[in-house]
Each structure stands twice: as structure tokens, then as C-alpha cells.
C-alpha atoms as a PDB file:
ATOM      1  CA  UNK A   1      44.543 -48.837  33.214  1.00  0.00           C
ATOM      2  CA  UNK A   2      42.380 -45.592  33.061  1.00  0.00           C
ATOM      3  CA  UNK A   3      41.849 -44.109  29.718  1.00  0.00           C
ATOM      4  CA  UNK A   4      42.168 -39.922  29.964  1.00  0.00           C
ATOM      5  CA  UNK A   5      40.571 -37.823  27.777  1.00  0.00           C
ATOM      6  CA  UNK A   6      41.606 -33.833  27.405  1.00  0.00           C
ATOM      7  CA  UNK A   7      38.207 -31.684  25.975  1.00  0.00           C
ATOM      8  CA  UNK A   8      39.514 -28.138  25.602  1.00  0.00           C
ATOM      9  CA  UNK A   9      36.613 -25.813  25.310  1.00  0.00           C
ATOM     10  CA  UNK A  10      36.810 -22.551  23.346  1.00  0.00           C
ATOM     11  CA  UNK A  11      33.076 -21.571  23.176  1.00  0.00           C
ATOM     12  CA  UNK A  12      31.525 -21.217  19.966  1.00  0.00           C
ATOM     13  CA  UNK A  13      28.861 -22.749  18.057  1.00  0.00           C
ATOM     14  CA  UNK A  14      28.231 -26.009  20.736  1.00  0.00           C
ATOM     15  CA  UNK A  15      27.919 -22.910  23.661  1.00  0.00           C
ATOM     16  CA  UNK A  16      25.961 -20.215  21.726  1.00  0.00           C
ATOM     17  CA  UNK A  17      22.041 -19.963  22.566  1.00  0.00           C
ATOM     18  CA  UNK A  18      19.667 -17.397  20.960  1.00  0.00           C
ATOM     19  CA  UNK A  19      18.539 -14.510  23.202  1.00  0.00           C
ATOM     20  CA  UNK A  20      15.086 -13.262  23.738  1.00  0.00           C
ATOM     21  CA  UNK A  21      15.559 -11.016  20.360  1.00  0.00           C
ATOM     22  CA  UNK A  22      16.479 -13.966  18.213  1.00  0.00           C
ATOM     23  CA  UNK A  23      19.954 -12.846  17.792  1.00  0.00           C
ATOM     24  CA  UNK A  24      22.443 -15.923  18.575  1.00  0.00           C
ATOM     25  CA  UNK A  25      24.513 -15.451  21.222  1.00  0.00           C
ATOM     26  CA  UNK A  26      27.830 -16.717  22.918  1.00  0.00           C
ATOM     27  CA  UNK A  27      27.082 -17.825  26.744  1.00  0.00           C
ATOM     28  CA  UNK A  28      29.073 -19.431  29.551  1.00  0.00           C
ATOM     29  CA  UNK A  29      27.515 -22.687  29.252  1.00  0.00           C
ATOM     30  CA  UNK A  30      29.680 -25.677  28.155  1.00  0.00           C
ATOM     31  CA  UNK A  31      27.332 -28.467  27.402  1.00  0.00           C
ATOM     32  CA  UNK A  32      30.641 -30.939  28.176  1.00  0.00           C
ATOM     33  CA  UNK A  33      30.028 -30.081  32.076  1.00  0.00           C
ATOM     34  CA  UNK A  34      26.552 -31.441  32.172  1.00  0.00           C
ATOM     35  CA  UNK A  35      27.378 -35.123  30.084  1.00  0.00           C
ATOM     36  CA  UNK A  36      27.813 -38.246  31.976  1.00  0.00           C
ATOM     37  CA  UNK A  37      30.212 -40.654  30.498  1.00  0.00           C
ATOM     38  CA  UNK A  38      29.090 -44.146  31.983  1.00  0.00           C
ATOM     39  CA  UNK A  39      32.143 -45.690  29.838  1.00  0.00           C
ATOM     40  CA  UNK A  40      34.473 -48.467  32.225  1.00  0.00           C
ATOM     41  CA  UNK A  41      37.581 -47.283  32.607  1.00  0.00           C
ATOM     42  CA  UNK A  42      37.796 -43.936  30.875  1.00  0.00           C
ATOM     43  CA  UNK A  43      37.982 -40.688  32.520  1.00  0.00           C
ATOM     44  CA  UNK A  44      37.112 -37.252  30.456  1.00  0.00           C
ATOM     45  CA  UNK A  45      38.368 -33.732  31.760  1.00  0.00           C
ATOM     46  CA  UNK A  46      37.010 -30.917  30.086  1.00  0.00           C
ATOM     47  CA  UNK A  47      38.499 -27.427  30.655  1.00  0.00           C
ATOM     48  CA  UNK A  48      37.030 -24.181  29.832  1.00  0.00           C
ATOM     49  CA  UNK A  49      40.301 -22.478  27.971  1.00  0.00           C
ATOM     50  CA  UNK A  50      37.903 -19.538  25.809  1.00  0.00           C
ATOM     51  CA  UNK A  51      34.487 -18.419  25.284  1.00  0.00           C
ATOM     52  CA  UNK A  52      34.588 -17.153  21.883  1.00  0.00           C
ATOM     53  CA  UNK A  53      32.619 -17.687  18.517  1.00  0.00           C
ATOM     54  CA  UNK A  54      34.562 -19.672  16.071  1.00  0.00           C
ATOM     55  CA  UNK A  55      35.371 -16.448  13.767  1.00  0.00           C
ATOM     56  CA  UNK A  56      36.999 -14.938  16.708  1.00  0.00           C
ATOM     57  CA  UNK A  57      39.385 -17.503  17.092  1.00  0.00           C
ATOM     58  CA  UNK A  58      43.243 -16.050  16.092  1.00  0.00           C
ATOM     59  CA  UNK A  59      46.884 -17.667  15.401  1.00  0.00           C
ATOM     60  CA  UNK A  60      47.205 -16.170  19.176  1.00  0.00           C
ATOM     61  CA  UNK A  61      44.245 -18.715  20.228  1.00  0.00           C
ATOM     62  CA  UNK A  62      45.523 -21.281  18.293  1.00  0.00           C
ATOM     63  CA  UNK A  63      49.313 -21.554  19.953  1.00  0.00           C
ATOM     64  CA  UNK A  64      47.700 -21.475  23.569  1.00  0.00           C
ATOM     65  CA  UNK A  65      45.606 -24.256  22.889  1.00  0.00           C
ATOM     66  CA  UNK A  66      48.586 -26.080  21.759  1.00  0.00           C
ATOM     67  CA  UNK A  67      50.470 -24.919  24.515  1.00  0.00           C
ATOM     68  CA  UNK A  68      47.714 -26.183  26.878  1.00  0.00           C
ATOM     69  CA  UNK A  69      47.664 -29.734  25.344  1.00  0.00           C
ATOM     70  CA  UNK A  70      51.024 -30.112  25.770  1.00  0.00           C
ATOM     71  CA  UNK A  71      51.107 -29.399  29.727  1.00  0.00           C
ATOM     72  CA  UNK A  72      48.637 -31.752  29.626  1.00  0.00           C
ATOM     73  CA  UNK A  73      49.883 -34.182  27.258  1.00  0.00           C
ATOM     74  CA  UNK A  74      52.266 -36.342  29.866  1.00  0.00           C
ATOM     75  CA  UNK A  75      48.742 -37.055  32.089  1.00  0.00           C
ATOM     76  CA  UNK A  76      45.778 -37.618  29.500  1.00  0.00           C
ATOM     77  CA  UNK A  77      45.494 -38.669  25.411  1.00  0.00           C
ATOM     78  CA  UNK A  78      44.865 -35.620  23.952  1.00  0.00           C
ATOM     79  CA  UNK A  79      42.111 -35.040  21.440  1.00  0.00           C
END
């Protein structure tokens, strides 16, 4: 049996870059798109749900990521 794995991506420190002024800034890129996972028999999904810096991130954030987990929680092992 295949092993599912949920990554829910909000942004934040692991997407942030620094821009030609130094200043650190958030960006589209979510460095879970671009990582092969050789592993036998486990599959990982990762979904782009924000793109916000960690500060940003509200109660209002908060209940639609659990929301999201738990549409997905019948289909993968949520992390």
C-alpha cells in the first residue's frame, strides 16, 4: 500500500528570497515543487494554500488550513 503525504504550503520563511536591495522578500516559489522523493512506496502532494510571511498568518488562516486537511484527510496522512 501507498503511503500519502499532505504538504500544505503557506509561504513564509522556506519561500522568501532577498531582492536586489537586500530587503527579504515573499515570492511564489515553493521549494516543495522542485524536491524529488525517491522513497518506495510513498507519494507526497504538496499544495500551494497561501503565500504569506509567517507574521501574517491569522485565526482566519489557521481554520482554512484545518479545513483543508480535513477534505483531504479521508485520501492522504496528514502532516
Amino acid at each position: 500500500m501507498t503511503k500519502r503525504i499532505l504538504v500544505l504550503h503557506t509561504g513564509g520563511t522556506i519561500s522568501m528570497q532577498a531582492d536586489t536591495a537586500g530587503k527579504v522578500v515573499t515570492t511564489e516559489y515553493n521549494p516543495m515543487n522542485h524536491v524529488a522523493v525517491p522513497l518506495e512506496g510513498i507519494q507526497v502532494t504538496a499544495l500551494d494554500i497561501f503565500n504569506i510571511p509567517s507574521p501574517h498568518m491569522t485565526p482566519q488562516h489557521m481554520l482554512q488550513l484545518y479545513k483543508k486537511s480535513g477534505q483531504m484527510e479521508s485520501n492522504l496522512t496528514v502532516l
